[in-house]
C-alpha atoms as a PDB file:
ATOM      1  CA  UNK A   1       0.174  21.228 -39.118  1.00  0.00           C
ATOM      2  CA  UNK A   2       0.357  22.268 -35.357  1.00  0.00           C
ATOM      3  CA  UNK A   3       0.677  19.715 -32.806  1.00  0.00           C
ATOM      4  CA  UNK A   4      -2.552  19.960 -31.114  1.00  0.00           C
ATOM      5  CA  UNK A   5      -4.308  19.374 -34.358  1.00  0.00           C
ATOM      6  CA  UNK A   6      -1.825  16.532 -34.851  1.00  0.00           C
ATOM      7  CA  UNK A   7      -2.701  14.850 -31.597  1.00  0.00           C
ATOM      8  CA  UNK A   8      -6.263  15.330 -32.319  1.00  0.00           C
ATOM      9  CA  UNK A   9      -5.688  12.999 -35.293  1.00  0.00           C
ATOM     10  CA  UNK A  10      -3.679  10.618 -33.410  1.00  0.00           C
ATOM     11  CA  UNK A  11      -6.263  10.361 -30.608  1.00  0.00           C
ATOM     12  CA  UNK A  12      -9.394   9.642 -33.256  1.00  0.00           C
ATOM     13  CA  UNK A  13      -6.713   7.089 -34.760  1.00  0.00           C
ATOM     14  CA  UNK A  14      -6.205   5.383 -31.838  1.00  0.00           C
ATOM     15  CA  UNK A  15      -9.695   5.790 -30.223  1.00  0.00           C
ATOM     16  CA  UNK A  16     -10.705   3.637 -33.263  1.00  0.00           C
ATOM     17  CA  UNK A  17      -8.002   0.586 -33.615  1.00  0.00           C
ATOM     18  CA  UNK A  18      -8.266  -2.326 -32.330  1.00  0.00           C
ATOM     19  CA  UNK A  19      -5.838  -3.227 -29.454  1.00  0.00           C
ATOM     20  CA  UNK A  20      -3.576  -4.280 -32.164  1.00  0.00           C
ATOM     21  CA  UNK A  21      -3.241  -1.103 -33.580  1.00  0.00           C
ATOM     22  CA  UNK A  22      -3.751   0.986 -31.101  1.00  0.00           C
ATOM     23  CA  UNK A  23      -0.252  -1.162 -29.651  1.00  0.00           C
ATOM     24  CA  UNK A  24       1.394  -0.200 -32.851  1.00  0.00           C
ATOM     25  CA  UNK A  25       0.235   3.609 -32.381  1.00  0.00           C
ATOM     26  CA  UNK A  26       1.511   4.239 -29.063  1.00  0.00           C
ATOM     27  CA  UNK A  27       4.944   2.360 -29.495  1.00  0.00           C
ATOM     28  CA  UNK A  28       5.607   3.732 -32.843  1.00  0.00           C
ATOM     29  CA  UNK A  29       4.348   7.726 -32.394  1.00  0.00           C
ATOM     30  CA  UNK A  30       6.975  10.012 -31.578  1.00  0.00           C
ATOM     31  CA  UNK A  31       7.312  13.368 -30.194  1.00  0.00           C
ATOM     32  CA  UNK A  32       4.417  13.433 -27.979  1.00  0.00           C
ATOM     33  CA  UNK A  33       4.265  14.811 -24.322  1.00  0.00           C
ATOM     34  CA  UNK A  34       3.953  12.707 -21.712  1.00  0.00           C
ATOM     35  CA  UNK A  35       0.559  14.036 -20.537  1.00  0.00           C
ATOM     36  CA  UNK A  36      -0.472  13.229 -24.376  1.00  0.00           C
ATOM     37  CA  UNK A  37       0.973   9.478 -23.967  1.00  0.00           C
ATOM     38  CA  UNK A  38      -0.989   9.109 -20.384  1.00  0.00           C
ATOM     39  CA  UNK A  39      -4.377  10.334 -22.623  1.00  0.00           C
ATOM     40  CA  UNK A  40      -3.601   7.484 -24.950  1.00  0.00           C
ATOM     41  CA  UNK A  41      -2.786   5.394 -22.128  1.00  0.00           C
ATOM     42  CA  UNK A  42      -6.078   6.269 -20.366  1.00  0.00           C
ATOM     43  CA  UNK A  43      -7.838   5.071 -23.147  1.00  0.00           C
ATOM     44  CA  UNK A  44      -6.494   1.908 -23.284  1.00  0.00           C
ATOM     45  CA  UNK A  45      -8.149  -1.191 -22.274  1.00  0.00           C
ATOM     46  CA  UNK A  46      -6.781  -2.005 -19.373  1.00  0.00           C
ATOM     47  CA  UNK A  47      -6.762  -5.928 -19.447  1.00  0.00           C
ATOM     48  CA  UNK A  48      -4.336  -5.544 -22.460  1.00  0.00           C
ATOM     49  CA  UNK A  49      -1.650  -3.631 -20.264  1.00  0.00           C
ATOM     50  CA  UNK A  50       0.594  -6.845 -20.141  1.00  0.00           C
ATOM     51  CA  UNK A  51       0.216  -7.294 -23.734  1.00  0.00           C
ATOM     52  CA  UNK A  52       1.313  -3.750 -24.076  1.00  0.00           C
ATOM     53  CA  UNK A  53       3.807  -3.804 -21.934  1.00  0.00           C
ATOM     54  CA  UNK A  54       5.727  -6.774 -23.996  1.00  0.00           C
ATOM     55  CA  UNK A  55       5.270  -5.100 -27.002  1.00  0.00           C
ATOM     56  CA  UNK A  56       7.340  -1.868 -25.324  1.00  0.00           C
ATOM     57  CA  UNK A  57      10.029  -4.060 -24.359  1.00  0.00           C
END
């Protein structure tokens, strides 16, 4: 599977989880670029940075 096609599938994935999962998407995915993380971090909701943030620590 190419990468592009892969992120595709990771975006829909995370586009859909709750804030839960999409927590347990962006800290456990690997191999992405970091202009594919910022996507995923654009669509994150912003008053659950903090919440993300802990779980990166």
């Amino acid at each position: 599977m190419d990468d592009t096609k892969n992120f595709e599938e990771i975006k829909e994935r995370f586009k859909e989880a709750d804030v839960d999962g999409k927590i347990e998407i962006y800290t456990t995915v690997q191999d992405l670029t970091v202009d594919q993380y910022k996507e995923l971090l654009r669509m994150f909701p912003i008053k659950y940075l903090e919440k993300l943030e802990r779980a990166m620590a």
